[in-house]
Protein backbone atom coordinates (compact mmCIF):
# COMPACT_ATOMS: atom_id res chain seq x y z
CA UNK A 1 83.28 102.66 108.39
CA UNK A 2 82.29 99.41 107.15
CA UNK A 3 82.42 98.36 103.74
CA UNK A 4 80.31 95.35 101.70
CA UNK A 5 80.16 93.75 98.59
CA UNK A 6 76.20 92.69 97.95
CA UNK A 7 73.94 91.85 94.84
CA UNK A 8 70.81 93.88 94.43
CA UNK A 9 68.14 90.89 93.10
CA UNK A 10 70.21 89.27 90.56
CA UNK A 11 72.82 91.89 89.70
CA UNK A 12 76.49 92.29 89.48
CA UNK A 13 78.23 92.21 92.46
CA UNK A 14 78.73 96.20 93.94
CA UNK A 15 80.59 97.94 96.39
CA UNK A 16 79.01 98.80 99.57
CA UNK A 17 78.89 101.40 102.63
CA UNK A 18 76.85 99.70 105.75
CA UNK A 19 74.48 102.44 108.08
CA UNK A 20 73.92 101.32 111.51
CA UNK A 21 73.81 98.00 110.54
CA UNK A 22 70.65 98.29 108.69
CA UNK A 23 71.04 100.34 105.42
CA UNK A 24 73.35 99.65 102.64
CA UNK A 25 74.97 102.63 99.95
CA UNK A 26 76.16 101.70 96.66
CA UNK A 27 79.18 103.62 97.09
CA UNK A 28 79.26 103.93 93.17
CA UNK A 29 75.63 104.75 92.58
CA UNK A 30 75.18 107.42 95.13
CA UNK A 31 77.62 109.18 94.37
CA UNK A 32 76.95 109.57 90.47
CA UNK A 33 80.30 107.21 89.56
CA UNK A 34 82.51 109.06 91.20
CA UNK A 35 83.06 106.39 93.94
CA UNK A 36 84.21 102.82 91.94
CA UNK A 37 81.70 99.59 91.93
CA UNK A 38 84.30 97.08 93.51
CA UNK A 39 86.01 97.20 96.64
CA UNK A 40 89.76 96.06 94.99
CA UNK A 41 89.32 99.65 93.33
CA UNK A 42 88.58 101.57 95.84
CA UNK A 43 90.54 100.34 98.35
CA UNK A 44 93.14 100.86 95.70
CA UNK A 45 93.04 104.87 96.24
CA UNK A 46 91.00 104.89 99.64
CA UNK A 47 92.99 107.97 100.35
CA UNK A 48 90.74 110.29 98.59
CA UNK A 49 87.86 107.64 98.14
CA UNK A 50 87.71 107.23 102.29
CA UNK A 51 86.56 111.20 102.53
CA UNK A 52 84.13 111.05 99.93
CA UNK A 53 82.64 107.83 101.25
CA UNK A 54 82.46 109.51 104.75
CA UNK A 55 80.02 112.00 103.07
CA UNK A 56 77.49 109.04 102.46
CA UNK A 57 77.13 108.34 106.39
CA UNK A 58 74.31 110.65 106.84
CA UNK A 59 72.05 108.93 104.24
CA UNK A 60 68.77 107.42 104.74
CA UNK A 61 66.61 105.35 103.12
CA UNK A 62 64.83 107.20 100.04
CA UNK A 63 68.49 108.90 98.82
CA UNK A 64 69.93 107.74 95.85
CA UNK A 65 71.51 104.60 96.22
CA UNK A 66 70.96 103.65 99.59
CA UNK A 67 69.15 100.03 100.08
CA UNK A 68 67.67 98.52 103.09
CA UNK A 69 70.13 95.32 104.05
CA UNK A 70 67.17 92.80 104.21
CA UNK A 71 66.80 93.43 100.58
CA UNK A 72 70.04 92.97 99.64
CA UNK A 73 72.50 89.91 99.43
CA UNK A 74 75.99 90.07 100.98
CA UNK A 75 79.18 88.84 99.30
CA UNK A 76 82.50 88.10 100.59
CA UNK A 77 83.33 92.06 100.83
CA UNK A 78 86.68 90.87 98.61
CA UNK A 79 85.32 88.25 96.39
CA UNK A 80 88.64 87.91 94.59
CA UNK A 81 91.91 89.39 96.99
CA UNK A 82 94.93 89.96 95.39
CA UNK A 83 96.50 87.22 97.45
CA UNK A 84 96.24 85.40 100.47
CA UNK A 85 98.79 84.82 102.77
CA UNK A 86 97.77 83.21 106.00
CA UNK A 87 100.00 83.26 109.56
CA UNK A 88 100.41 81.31 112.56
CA UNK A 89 100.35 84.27 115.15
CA UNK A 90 98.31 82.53 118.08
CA UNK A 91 100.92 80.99 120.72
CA UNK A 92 97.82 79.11 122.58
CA UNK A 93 96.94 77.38 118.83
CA UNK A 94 100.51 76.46 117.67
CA UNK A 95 100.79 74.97 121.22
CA UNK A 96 97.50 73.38 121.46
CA UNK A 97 97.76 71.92 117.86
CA UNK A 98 101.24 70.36 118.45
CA UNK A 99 100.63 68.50 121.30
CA UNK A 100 97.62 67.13 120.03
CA UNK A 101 99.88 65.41 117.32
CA UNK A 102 102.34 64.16 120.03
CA UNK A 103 105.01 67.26 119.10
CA UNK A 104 106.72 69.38 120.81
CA UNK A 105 106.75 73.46 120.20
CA UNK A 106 109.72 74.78 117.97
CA UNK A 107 111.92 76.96 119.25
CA UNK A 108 111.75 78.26 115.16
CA UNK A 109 108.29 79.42 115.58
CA UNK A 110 109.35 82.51 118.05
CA UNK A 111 112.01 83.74 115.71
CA UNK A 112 109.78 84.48 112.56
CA UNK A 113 106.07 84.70 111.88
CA UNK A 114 105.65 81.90 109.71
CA UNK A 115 102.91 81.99 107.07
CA UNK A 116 101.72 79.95 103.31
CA UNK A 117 100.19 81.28 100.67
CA UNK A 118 96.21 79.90 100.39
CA UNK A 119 93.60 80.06 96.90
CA UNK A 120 92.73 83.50 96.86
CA UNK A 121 90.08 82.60 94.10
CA UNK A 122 88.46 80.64 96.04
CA UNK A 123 86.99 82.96 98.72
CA UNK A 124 83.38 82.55 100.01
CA UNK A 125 81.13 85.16 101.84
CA UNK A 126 78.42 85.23 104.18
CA UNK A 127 76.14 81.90 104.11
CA UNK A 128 77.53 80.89 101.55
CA UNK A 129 77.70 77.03 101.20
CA UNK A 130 80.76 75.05 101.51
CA UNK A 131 81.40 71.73 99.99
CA UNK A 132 83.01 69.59 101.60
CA UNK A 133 86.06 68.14 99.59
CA UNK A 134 85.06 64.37 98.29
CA UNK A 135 88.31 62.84 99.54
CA UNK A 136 87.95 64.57 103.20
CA UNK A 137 86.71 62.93 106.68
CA UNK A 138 88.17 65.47 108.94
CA UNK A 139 86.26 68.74 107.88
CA UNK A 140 87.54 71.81 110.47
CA UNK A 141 86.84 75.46 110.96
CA UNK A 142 89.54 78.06 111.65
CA UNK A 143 88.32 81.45 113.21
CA UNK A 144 90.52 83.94 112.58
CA UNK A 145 91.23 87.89 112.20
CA UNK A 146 92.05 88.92 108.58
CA UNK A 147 93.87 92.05 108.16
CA UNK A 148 93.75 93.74 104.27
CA UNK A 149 96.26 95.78 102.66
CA UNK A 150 95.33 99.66 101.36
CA UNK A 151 98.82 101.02 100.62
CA UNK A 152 101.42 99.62 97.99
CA UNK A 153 104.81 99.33 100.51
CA UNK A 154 108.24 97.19 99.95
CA UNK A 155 110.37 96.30 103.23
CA UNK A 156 108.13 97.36 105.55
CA UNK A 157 108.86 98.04 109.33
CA UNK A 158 106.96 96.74 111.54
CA UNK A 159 106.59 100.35 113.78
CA UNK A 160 105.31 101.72 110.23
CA UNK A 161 102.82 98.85 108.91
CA UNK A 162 99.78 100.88 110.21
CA UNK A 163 99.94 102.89 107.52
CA UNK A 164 99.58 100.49 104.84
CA UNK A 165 96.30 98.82 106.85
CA UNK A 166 92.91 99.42 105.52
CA UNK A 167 90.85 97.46 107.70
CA UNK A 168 89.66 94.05 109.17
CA UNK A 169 87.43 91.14 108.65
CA UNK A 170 86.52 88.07 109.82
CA UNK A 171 88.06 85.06 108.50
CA UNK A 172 87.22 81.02 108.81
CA UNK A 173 90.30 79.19 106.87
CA UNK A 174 88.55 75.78 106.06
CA UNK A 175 90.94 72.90 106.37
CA UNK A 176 90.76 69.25 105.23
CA UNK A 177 92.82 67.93 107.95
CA UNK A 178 93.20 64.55 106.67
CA UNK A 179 94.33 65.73 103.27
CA UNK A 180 96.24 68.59 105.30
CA UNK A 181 98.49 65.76 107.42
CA UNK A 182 98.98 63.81 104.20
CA UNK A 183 100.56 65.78 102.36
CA UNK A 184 102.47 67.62 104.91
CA UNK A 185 104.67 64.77 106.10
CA UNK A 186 106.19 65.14 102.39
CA UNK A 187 107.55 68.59 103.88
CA UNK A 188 105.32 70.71 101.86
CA UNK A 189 101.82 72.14 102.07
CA UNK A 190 99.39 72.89 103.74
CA UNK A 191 98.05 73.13 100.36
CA UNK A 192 95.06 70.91 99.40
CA UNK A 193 93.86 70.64 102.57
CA UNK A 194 93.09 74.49 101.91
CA UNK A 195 92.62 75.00 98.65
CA UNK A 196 88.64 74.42 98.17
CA UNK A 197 87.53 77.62 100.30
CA UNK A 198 88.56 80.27 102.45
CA UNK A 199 85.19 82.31 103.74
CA UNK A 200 85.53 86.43 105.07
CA UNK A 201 83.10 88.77 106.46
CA UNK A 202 80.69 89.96 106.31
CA UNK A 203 82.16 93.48 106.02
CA UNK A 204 85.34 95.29 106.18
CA UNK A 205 85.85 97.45 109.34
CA UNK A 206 88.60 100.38 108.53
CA UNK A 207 91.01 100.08 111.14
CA UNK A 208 90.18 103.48 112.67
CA UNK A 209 87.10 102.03 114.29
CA UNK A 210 89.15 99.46 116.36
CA UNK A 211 92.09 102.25 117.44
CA UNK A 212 90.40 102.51 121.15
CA UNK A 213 89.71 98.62 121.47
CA UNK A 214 94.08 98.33 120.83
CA UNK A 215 95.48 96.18 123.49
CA UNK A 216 98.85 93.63 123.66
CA UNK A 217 99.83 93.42 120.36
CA UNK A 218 96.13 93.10 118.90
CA UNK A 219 92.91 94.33 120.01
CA UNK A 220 90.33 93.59 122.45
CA UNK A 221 88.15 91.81 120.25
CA UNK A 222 86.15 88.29 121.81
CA UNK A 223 86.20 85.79 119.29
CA UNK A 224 83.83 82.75 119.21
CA UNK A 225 82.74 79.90 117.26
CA UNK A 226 79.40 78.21 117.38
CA UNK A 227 78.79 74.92 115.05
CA UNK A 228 75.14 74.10 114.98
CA UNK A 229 74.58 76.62 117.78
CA UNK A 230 76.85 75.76 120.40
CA UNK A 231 79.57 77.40 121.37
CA UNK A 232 83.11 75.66 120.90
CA UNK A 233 85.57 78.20 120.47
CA UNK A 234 86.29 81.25 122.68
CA UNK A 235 89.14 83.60 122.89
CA UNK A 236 90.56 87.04 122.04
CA UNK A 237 92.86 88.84 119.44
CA UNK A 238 94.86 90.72 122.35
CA UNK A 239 96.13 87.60 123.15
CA UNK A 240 98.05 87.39 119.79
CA UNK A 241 101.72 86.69 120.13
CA UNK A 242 102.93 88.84 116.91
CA UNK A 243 101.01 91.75 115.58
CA UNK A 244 99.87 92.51 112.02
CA UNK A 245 102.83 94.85 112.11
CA UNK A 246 105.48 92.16 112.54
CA UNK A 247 103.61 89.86 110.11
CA UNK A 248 103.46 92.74 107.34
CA UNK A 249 107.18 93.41 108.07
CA UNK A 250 107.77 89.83 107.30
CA UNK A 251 105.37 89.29 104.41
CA UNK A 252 106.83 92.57 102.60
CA UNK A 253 110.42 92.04 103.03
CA UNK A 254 112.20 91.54 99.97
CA UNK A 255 108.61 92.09 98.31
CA UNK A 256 106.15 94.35 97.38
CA UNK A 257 102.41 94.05 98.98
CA UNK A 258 100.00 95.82 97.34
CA UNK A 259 96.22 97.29 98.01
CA UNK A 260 93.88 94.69 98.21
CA UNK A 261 96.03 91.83 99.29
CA UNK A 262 95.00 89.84 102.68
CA UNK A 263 96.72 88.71 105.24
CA UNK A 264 95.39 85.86 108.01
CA UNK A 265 95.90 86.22 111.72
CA UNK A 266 96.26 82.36 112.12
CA UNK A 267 93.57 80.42 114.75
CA UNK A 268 92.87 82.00 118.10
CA UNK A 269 93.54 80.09 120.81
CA UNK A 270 90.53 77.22 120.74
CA UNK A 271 89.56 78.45 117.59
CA UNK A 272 88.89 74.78 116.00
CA UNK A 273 88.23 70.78 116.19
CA UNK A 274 91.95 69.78 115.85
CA UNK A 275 93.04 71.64 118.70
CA UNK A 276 89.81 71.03 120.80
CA UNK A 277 89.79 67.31 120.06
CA UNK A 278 87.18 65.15 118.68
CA UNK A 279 85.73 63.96 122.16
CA UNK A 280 85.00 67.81 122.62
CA UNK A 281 83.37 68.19 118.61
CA UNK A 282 83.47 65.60 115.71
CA UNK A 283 84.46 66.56 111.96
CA UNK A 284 82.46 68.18 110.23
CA UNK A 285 79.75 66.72 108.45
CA UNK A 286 77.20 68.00 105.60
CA UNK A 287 74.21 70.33 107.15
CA UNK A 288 76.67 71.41 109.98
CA UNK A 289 76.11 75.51 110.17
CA UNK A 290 79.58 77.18 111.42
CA UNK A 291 79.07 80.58 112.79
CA UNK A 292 81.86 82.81 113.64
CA UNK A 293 81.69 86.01 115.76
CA UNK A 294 84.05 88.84 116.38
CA UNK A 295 83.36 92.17 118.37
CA UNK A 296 82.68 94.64 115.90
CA UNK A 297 83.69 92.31 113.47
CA UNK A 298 79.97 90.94 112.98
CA UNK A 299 78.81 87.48 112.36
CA UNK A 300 80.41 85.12 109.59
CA UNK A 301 77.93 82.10 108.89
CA UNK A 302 78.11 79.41 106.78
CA UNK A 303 76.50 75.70 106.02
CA UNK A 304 78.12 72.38 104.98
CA UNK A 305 77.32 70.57 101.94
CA UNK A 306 79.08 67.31 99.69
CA UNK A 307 80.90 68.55 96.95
């Protein structure tokens, strides 16, 4: 199933069910309130509120609740996650990304999957705009797999973090890299070269709809990015060095993750300007459109703008 958050004309934002791509159900509506209006909630209990929502699949347009998507407006499907923690999982990236910068890899990075927490209050949806921070030249995008939590779990094994996976979106972590390389040569950060906006979706798959594509330790999912229509980035999640598992084993140990947190895959191999280089792509600049697109994953788009 995949799962939205839209607005109806100029209403409050609601919970959504997508139909073969062209019908939306307000999960809430149709089913008389017994389904919650926000996603946080349900995916809170999707335990029970998973086989109730599998009864709406065989709407149509004319039941109760159930919209045509042309009429509606898309959200991020988690306008507000309960965190954000975002990882470093592609080898190709990290490796890519150093030697751009003259640096060798670590031999640190293939003991651990390394991650920082981003602004999980600033999250931005489908073409949506993004300003571009005043104090940045060096605008990137990041196309990535995010990964969202659906069961409350402490010290979680790797072998056993399927369980506590609701589903998957798309994911484009914006980075300042000026402000980025700044402020990490104090030892800290990235921090403000993320913090102005994080964009996800535009829907939620539920991770049973991806069992069949599972290969490595991801799936076989192509990945692209296009900025102003042309293709830049291309690569694959199976080619992901260490799988949600090991970063939910990691992220949980010692702590409790609960539903509705988010975790980020890290960049794909090619998956943005710094690690492409500036002769392949500039920065980017105000009026740019960034689209990112992942195999069942759907299409993320989204426009620059000054702040």
């Amino acid at each position: 199933m995949r799962f939205v958050t839209f607005k109806k004309r100029d209403e409050t934002l609601r919970a959504g069910l997508l139909i073969e791509s062209a019908l939306v159900v307000d999960i809430s509506e149709a089913t008389n309130g017994i389904l919650p209006e926000n996603l946080i909630d349900f995916i809170e209990h999707n335990g029970k509120n998973l086989k109730e929502a599998e009864k709406l699949l065989s709407l149509t347009l004319g039941n109760k609740g159930v919209y045509p998507l042309d009429e509606v407006r898309l959200a991020a499907p988690l306008p507000a996650p309960k965190s954000f923690r975002d990882f470093y999982a592609f080898e190709q990236h990290v490796k890519s990304a150093r030697e751009n910068r003259g640096l060798k890899m670590i031999p640190e990075w293939y003991e651990i999957p390394v991650f920082y927490f981003s602004n999980h209050l600033a999250i931005k949806g489908p073409e949506d705009q993004i300003e571009k921070p005043i104090e940045c030249n060096w605008l990137d995008y990041e196309l990535e797999v995010a990964c969202i939590i659906g069961k409350e779990g402490r010290n979680i094994k790797s072998d056993e973090a399927e369980d506590y996976i609701f589903g998957y979106c798309i994911l484009n972590d914006w980075s300042a890299r000026d402000l980025q390389r700044q402020e990490m040569k104090v030892g800290l950060g990235p921090a403000k070269g993320k913090d102005f906006g994080t964009s996800i979706g535009p829907w939620i798959i539920t991770k049973d709809e991806l069992e069949n594509l599972r290969a490595g330790k991801g799936f076989d999912l192509s990945m692209k990015a296009k900025v102003n229509g042309i293709l830049l980035s291309e690569g694959n999640m199976k080619d992901i060095y260490y799988s949600f598992g090991e970063m939910i084993e990691r992220a949980s140990a010692g702590v409790t993750l609960y539903p509705g947190e988010m975790l980020g895959s890290g960049t794909v191999g090619t998956g943005c300007i710094l690690e492409l280089g500036t002769e392949v792509h500039r920065w980017l600049e105000p009026d740019d459109v960034v689209e990112l697109e992942i195999d069942k994953l759907g299409v993320l788009k989204n426009s620059i703008v000054n702040d």
